[in-house]
Protein backbone atom coordinates (compact mmCIF):
# COMPACT_ATOMS: atom_id res chain seq x y z
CA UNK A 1 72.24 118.74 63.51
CA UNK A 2 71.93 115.40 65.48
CA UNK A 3 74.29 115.25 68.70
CA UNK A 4 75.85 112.00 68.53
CA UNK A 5 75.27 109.34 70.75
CA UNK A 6 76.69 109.09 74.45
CA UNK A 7 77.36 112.67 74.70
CA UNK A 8 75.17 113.75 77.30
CA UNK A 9 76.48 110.63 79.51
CA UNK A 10 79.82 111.83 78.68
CA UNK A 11 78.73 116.02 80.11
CA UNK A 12 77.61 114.11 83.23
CA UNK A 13 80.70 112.79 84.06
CA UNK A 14 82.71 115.68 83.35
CA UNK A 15 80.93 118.14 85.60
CA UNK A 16 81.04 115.12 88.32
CA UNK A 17 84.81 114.93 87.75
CA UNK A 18 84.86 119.12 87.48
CA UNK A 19 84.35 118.59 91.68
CA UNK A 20 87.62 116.89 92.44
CA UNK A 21 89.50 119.65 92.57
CA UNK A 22 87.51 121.85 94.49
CA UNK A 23 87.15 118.32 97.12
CA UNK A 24 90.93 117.81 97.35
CA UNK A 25 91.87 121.41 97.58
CA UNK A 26 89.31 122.17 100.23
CA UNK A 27 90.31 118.33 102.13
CA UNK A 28 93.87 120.12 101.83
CA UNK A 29 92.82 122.99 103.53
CA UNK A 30 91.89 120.76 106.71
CA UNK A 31 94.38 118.63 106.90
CA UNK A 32 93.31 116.17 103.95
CA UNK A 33 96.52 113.89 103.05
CA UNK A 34 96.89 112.31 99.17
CA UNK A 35 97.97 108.92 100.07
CA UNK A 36 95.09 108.47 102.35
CA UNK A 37 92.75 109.70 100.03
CA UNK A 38 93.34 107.90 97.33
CA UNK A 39 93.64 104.59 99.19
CA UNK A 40 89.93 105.99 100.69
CA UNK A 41 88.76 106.09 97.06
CA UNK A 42 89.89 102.79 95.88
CA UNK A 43 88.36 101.03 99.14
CA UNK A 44 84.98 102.50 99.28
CA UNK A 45 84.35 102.50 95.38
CA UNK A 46 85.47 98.54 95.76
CA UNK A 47 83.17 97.79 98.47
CA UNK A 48 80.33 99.16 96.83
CA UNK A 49 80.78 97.83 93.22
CA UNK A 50 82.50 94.45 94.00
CA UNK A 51 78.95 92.96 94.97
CA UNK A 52 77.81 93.61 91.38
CA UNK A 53 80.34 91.69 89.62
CA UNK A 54 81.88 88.20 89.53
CA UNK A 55 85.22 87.95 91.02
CA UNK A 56 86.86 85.75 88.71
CA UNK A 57 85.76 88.02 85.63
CA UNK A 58 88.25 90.48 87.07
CA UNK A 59 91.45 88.26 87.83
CA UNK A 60 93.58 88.66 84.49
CA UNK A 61 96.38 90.73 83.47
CA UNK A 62 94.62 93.28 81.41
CA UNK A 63 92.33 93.76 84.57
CA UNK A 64 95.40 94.12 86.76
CA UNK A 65 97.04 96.11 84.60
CA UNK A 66 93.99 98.73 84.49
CA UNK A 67 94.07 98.89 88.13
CA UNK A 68 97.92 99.53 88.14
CA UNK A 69 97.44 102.59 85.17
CA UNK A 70 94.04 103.94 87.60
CA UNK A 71 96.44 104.41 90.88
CA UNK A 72 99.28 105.99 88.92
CA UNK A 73 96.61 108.48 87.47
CA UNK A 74 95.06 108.69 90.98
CA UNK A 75 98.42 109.21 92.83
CA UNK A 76 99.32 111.67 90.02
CA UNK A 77 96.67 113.53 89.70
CA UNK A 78 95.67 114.18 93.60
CA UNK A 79 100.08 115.08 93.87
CA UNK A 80 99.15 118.05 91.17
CA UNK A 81 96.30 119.48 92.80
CA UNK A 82 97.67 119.80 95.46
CA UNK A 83 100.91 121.26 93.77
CA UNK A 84 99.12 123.27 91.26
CA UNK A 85 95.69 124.03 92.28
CA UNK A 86 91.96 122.83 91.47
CA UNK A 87 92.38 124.88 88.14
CA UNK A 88 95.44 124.73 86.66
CA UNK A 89 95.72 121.07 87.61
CA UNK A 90 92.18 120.18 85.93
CA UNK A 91 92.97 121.66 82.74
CA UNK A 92 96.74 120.52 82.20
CA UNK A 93 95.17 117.15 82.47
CA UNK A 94 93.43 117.33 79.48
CA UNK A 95 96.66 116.44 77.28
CA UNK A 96 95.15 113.33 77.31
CA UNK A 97 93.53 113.84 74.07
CA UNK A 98 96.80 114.18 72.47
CA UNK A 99 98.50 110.55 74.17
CA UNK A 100 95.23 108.77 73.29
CA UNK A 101 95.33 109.86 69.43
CA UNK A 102 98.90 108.93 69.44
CA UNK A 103 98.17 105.53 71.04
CA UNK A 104 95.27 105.14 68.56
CA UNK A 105 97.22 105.95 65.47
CA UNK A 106 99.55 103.19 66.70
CA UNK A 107 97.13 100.64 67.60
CA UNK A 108 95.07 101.25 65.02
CA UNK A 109 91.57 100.38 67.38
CA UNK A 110 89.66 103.58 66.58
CA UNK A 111 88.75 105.74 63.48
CA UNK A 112 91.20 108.72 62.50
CA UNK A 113 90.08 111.91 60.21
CA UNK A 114 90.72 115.24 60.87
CA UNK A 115 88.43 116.25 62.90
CA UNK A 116 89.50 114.10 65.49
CA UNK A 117 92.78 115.47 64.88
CA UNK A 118 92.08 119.35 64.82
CA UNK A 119 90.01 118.92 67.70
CA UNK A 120 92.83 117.15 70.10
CA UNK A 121 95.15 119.72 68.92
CA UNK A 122 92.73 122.44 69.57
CA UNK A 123 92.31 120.98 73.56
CA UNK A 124 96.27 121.17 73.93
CA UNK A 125 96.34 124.81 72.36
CA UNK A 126 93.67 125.80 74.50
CA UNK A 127 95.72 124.64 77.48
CA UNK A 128 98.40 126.36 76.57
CA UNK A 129 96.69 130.15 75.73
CA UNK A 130 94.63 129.31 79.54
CA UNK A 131 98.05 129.32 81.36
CA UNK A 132 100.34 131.08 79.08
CA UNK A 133 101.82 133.72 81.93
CA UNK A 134 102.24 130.73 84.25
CA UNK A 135 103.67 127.94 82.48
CA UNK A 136 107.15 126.13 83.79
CA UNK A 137 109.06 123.40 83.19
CA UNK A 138 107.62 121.80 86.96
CA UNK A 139 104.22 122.35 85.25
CA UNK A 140 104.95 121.20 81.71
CA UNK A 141 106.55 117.46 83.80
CA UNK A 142 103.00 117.36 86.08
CA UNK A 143 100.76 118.34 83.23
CA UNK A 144 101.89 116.07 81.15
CA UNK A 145 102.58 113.35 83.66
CA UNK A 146 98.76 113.59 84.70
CA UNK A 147 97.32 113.40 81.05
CA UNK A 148 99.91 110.59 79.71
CA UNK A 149 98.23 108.40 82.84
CA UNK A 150 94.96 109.40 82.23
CA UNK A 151 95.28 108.84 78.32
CA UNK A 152 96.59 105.44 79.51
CA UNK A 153 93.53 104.66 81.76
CA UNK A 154 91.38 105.55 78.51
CA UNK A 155 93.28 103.25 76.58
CA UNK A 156 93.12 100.38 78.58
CA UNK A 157 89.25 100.85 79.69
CA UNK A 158 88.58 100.91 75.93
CA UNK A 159 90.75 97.94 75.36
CA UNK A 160 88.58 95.82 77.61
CA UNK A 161 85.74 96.79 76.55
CA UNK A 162 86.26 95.32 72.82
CA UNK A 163 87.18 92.27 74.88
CA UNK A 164 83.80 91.65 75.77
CA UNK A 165 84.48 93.60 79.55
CA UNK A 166 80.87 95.09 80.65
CA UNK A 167 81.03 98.90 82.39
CA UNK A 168 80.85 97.59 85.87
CA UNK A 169 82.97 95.02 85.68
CA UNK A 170 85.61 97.50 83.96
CA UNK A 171 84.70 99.87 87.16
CA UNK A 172 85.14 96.89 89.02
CA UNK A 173 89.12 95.55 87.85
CA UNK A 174 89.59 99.83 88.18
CA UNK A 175 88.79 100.22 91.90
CA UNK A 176 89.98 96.25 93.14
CA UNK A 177 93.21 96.26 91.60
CA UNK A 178 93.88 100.04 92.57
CA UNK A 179 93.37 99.50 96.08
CA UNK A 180 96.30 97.49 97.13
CA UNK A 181 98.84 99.60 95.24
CA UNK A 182 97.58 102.64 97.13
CA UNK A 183 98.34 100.88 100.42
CA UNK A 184 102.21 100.74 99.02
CA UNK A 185 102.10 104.63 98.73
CA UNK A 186 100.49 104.90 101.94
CA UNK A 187 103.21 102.80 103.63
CA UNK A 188 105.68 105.50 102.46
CA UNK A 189 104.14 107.54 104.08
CA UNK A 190 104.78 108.63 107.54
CA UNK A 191 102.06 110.75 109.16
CA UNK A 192 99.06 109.81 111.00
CA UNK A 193 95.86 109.15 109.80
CA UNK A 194 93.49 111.98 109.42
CA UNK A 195 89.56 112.01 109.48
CA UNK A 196 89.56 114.45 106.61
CA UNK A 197 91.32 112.26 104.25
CA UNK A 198 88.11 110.06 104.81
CA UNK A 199 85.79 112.35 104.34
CA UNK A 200 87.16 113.45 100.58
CA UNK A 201 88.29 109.92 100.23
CA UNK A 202 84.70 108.87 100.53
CA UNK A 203 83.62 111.75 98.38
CA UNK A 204 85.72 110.91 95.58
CA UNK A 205 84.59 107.16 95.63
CA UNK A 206 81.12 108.12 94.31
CA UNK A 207 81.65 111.47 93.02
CA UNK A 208 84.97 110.74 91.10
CA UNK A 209 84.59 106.75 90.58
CA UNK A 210 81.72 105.36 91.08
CA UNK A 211 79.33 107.60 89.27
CA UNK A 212 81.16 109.50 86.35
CA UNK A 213 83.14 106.73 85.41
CA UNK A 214 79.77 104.53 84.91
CA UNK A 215 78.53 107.17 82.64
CA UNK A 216 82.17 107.60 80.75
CA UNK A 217 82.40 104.20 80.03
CA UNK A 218 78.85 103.97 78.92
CA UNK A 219 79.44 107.42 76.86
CA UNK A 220 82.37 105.70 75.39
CA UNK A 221 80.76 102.82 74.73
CA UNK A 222 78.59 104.54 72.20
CA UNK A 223 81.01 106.78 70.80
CA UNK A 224 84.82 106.08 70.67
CA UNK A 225 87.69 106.83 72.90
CA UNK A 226 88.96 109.81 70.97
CA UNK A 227 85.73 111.34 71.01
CA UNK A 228 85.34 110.81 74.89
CA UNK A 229 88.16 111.93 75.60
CA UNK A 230 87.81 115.58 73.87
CA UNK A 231 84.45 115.77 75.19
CA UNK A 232 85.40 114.99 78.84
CA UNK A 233 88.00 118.38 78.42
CA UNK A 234 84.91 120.23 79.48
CA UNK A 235 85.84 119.24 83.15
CA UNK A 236 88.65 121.93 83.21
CA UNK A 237 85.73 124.34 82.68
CA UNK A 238 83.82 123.02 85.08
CA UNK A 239 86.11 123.24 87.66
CA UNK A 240 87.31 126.79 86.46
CA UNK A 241 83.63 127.75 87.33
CA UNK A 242 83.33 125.72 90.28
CA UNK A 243 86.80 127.29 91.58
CA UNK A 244 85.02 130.87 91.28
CA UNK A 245 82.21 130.60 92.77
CA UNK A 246 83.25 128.13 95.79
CA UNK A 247 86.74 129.02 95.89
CA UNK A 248 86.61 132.56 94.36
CA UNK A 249 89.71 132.07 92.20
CA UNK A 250 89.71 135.06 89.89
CA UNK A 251 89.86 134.07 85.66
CA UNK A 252 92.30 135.73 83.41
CA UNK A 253 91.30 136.75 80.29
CA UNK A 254 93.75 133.89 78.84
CA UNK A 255 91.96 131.54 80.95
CA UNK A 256 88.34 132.44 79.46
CA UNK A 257 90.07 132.33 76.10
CA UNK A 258 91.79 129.19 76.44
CA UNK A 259 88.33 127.99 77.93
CA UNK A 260 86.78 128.97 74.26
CA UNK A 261 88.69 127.10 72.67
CA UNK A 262 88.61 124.25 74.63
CA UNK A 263 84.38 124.40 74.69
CA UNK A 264 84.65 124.87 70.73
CA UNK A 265 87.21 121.34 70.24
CA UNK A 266 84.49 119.52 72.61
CA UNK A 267 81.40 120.97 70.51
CA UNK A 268 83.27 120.00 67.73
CA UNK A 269 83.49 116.57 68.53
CA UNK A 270 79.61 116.22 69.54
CA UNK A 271 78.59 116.55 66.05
């Protein structure tokens, strides 16, 4: 059995993205706050990659618009860690599978059979059995809220890319157009400005940005966005691990189950 192609880029950038919440929860535990964080992220991850890439490639709407999705999933997704937890918030966001089949069946831009559709299904079934005991309706709304945007991020990136969009310059349009939206949230926010926020800020530029999302798009490139998306739900189990070890947060035995199943729907998908 041949593993079809991108996959391994695809691994890499889960375990990179398996990190953030141990990052943010730990930057929360010193004094870390979201808003500054994620305006960190945009900045650093725009200074580094805006050299690479022509300017003018990057002013149009779909550009702007993936840069308006990226700091709704940023805002979002930092808000439910910190809400939730590294591990609960990690794997609730992987009902993206689910939004990005939907948006495919309705745009009709990728492939549909049934494994793609057993698989999906499988990710959100797995979420559910992981958290079973500690599932509310303030959950369900974040969960969801944080995989519709990240769905929506997949969605667009893909969208550029059959437009002719290379990696970096879709890495590019993600961080540039993100950063001055952050500064909005930040300016509703009142407190001061903490050196923490810069430290995880800076982590997540590389670490969260810079890096995995390189080797998404490139996995993505290869393979399909339905496909990267089920295969990036390993990051949930990542961070599950991660959480253990560095943050000694204790697995039920629905968590290792709905972990299974969630391993099985991305194996399932490699083939």
């Amino acid at each position: 059995m041949k593993l079809k192609k991108g996959i391994v880029d695809l691994v890499v950038s889960s375990f990179l993205w398996g990190t953030i919440g141990i990052a943010v929860q730990i930057g929360y535990g010193i004094g870390a706050n979201p808003f500054q964080v994620v305006m960190m992220r945009s900045l650093v991850s725009s200074l580094f990659i805006l050299p690479l890439v022509r300017i003018r490639r990057l002013i149009d709407f779909q550009s702007l618009l993936l840069g308006v999705i990226a700091i709704a999933f940023y805002e979002t997704y930092i808000y439910t860690i910190n809400y939730l937890g590294a591990s609960l918030s990690a794997v609730f966001l992987y009902t993206a599978p689910i939004w990005v089949l939907l948006a495919s069946i309705f745009t009709k831009n990728e492939e549909i059979n049934a494994k793609k559709v057993i698989a999906s299904f499988s990710v959100f079934l797995g979420v559910y059995i992981m958290y079973l005991s500690r599932i509310t309706i303030n959950d369900l709304y974040l969960g969801l809220a944080s995989g519709l945007t990240y769905a929506l991020l997949i969605v667009q990136s893909r969208r550029l890319q059959l437009k002719g969009k290379s990696n970096v310059e879709i890495l590019a349009s993600q961080s540039l157009w993100s950063f001055p939206f952050s500064l909005i949230f930040l300016l509703l926010d009142p407190s001061g400005f903490s050196l923490s926020s810069v430290y995880v800020g800076v982590y997540l530029s590389f670490f969260a940005t810079l890096i995995p999302y390189y080797f998404f798009y490139r996995g993505m490139e290869k393979s399909d966005s339905i496909t990267a998306t089920v295969i990036s739900t390993l990051e949930p189990v990542f961070t599950i691990i991660l959480a253990f070890f560095i943050l000694h947060q204790v697995l039920s035995a629905l968590q290792l189950f709905g972990s299974f199943i969630i391993i099985l729907s991305a194996i399932l998908m490699s083939f």
